[in-house]
Protein backbone atom coordinates (compact mmCIF):
# COMPACT_ATOMS: atom_id res chain seq x y z
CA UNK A 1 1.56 7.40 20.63
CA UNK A 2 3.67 7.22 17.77
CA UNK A 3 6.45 5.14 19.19
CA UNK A 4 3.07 2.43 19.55
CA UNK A 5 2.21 3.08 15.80
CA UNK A 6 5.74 2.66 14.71
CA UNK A 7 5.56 -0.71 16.44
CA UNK A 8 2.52 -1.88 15.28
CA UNK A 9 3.23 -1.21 11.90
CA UNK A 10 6.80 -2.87 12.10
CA UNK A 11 4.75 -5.94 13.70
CA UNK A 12 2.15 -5.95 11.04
CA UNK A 13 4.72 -5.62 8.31
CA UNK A 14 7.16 -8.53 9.23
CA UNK A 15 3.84 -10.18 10.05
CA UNK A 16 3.23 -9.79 6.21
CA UNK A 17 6.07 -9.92 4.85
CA UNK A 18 6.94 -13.70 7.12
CA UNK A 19 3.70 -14.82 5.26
CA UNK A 20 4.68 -14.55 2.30
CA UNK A 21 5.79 -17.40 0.43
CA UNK A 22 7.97 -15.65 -2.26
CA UNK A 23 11.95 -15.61 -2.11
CA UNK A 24 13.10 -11.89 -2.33
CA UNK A 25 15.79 -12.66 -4.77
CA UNK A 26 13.17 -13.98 -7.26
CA UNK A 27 10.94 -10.29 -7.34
CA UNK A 28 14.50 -8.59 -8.29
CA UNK A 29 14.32 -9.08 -12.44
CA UNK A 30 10.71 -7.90 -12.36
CA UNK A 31 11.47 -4.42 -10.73
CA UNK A 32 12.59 -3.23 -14.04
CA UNK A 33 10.13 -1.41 -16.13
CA UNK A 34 7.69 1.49 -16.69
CA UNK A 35 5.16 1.32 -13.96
CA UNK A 36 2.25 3.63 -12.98
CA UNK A 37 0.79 4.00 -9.78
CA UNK A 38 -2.31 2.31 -9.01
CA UNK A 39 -2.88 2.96 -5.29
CA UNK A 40 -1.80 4.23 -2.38
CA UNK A 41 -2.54 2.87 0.66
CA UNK A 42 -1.67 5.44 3.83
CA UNK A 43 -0.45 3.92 7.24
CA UNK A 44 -4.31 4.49 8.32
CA UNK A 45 -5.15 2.05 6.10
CA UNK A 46 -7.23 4.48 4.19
CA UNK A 47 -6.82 3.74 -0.03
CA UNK A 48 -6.22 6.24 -2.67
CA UNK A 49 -6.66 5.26 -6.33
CA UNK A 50 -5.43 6.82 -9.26
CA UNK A 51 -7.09 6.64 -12.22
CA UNK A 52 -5.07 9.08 -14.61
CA UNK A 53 -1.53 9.42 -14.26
CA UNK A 54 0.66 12.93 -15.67
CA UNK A 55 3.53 10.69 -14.41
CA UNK A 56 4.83 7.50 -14.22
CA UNK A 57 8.84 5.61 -13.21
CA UNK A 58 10.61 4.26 -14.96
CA UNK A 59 13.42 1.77 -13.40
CA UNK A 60 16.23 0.20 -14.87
CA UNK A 61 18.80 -2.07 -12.93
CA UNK A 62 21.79 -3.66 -13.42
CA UNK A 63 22.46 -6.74 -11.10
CA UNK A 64 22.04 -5.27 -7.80
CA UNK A 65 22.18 -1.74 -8.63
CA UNK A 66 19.58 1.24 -10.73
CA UNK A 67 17.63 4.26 -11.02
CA UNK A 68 14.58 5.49 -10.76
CA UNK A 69 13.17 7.91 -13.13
CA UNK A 70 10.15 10.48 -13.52
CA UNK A 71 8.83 10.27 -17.31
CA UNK A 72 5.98 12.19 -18.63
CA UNK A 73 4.02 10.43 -21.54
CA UNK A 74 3.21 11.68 -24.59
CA UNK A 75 0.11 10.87 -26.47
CA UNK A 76 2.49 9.40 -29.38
CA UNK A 77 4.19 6.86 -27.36
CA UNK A 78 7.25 9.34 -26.29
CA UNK A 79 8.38 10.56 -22.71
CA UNK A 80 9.52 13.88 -21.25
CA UNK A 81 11.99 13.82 -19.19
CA UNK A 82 14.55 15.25 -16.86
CA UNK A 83 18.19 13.78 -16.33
CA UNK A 84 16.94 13.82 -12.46
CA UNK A 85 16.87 9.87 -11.76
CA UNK A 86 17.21 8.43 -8.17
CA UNK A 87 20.33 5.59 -7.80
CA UNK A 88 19.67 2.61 -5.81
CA UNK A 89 21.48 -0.46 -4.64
CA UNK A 90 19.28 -3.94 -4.11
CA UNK A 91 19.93 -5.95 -0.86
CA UNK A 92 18.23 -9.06 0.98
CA UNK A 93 17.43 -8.11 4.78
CA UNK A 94 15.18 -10.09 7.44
CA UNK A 95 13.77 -11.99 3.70
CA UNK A 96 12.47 -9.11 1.93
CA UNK A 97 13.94 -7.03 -1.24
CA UNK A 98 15.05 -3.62 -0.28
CA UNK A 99 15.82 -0.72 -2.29
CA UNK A 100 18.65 1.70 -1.02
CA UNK A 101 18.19 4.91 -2.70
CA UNK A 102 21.03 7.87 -2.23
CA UNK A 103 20.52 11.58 -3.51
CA UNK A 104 22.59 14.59 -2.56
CA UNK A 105 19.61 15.40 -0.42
CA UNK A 106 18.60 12.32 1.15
CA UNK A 107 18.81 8.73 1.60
CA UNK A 108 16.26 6.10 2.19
CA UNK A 109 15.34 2.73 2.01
CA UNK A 110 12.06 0.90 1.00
CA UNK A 111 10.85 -3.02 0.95
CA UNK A 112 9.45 -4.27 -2.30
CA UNK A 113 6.57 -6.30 -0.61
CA UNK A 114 5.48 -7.65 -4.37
CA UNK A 115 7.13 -7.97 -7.87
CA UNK A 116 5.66 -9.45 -10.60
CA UNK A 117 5.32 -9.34 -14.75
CA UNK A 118 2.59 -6.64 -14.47
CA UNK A 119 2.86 -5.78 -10.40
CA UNK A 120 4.93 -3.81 -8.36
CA UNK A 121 4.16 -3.02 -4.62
CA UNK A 122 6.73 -1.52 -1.91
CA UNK A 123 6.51 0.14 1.36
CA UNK A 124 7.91 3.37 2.02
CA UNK A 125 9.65 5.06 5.16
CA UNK A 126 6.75 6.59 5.86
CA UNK A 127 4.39 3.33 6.31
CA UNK A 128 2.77 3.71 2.93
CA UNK A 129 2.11 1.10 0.88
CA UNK A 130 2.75 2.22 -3.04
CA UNK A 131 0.62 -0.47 -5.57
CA UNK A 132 1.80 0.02 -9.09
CA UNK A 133 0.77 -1.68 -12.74
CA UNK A 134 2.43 -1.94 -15.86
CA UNK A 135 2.42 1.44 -18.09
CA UNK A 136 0.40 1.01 -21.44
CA UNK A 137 0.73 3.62 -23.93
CA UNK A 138 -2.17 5.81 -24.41
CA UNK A 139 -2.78 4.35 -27.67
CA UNK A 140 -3.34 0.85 -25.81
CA UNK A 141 -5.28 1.90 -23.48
CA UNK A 142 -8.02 3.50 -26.08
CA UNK A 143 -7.62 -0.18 -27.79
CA UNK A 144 -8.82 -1.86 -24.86
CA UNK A 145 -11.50 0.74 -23.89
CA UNK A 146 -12.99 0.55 -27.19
């Protein structure tokens, strides 16, 4: 049973990603930045949204290498932070953007299936589908509320 799920997901995937009419190699400068999570969307195809975030990442890159970083915001603008960040090398495979990430406990690989100015959206190992949005400081976001 999972062995067919595996498959069906790796169909429906390059079935998505095939459709697509952006080149990989032009999502790679908008990767950079502090992004929140907007969504999840599990392999059932069940949605989780997240209204509030404690966290968000923070990725920098330089040519086809980065990190990825935890940061806490602070109601002033500021982040907390650990010097924990996540290393990762870019690469083009089958036309999609793939992140390579290497720890001293694990490695792993996901497909950015979306990058733009204020949208970031990538697939995990695990079949999930992560949809982030630009970060805006707290202070903007009570501007826009208002």
């Amino acid at each position: 049973m999972n062995t067919i799920h595996n498959l069906l997901l790796c169909f429906f995937l390059v079935l998505f990603v095939s459709c697509g009419s952006e080149d990989p190699e032009t999502m790679i400068p908008y990767i950079e930045g502090y992004w929140e999570i907007k969504e999840v969307t599990l392999d059932d195809g069940s949605v989780k949204s997240f209204r509030v975030n404690t966290t968000i990442d923070y990725i920098e890159r330089t040519d086809r290498e980065g990190f990825r970083k935890k940061l806490q915001p602070n109601l002033d603008g500021s982040f907390r932070t650990s010097n924990l960040a996540e290393s990762f090398t870019l690469s083009i495979s089958e036309d999609s953007l793939r992140m390579h990430y290497t720890t001293p406990y694990d490695s792993w690989t996901e497909t950015v299936l979306q990058a733009e100015d204020s949208l970031l959206q990538v697939l995990n190992r695990d079949g999930k589908i992560y949809t982030y949005q630009k970060f805006r400081t707290f202070s903007n976001k009570l501007e826009i509320n208002e």
